[in-house]
Protein backbone atom coordinates (compact mmCIF):
# COMPACT_ATOMS: atom_id res chain seq x y z
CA UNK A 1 0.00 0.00 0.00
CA UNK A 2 1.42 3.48 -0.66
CA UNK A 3 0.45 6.72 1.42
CA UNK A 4 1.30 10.07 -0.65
CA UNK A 5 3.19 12.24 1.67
CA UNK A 6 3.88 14.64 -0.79
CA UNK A 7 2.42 17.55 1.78
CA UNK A 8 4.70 17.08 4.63
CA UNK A 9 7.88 16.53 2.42
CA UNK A 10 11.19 17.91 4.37
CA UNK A 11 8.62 17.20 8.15
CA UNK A 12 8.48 14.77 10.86
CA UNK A 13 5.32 12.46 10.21
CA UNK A 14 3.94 9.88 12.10
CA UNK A 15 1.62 7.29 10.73
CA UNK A 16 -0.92 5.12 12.52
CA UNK A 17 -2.97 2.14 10.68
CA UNK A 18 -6.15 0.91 12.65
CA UNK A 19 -8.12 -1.92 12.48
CA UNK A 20 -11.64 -1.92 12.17
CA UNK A 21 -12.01 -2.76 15.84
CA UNK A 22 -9.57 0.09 16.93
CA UNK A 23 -6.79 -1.53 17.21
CA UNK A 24 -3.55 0.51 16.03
CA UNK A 25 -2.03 -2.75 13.55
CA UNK A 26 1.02 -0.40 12.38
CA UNK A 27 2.66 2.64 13.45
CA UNK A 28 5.83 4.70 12.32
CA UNK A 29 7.80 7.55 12.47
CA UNK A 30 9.31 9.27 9.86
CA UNK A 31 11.93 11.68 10.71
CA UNK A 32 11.73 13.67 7.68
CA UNK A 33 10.03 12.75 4.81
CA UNK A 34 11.84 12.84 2.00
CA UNK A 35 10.26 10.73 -0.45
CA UNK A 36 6.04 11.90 -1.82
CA UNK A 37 5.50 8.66 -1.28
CA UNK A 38 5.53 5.73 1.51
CA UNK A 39 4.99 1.98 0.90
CA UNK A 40 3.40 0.03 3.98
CA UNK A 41 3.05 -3.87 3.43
CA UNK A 42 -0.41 -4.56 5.12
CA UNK A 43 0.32 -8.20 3.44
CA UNK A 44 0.29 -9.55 7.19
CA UNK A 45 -3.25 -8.91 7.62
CA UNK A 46 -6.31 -10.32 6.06
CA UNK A 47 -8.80 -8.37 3.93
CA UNK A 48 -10.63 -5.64 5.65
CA UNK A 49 -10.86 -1.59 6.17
CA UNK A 50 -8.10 0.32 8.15
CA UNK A 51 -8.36 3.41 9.16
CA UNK A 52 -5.25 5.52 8.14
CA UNK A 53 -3.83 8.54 10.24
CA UNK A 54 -0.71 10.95 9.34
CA UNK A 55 0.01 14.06 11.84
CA UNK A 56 2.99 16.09 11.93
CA UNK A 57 3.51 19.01 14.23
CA UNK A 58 1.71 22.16 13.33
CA UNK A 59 -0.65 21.17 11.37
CA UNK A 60 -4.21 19.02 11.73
CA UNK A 61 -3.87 15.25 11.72
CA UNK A 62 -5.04 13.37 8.35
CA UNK A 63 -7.53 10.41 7.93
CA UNK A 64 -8.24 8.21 5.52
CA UNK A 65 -9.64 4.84 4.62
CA UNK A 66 -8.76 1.90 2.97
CA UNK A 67 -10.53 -1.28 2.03
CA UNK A 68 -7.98 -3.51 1.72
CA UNK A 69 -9.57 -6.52 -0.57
């Protein structure tokens, strides 16, 4: 799965992926993005939605879904 991070190039990130039942699955930290784009392998886990969440500092955190089939 890729996330585009192309907003908070050259800024600390952290990402959080959810389960359905609320359970964080996946978190990291990025130091400083430097790449627009972030691959996550969600291969672990079976099909489902997630619930997708990118802050940085300074600015409002970011979610998303995904239905991962």
């Amino acid at each position: 799965m890729n996330i585009d991070l192309e907003d908070y190039e050259g800024r600390a990130v952290r990402i959080e992926i959810y389960s359905m039942l609320g359970q964080m699955v996946r978190f990291m930290e990025i130091d400083e993005v430097q790449a627009p784009v972030v691959q996550v392998d969600l291969s672990e886990y079976e099909a489902g939605a997630f619930l997708i969440r990118v802050s940085t500092e300074g600015a409002p955190s970011v979610t998303k879904w995904l239905d991962k089939k």
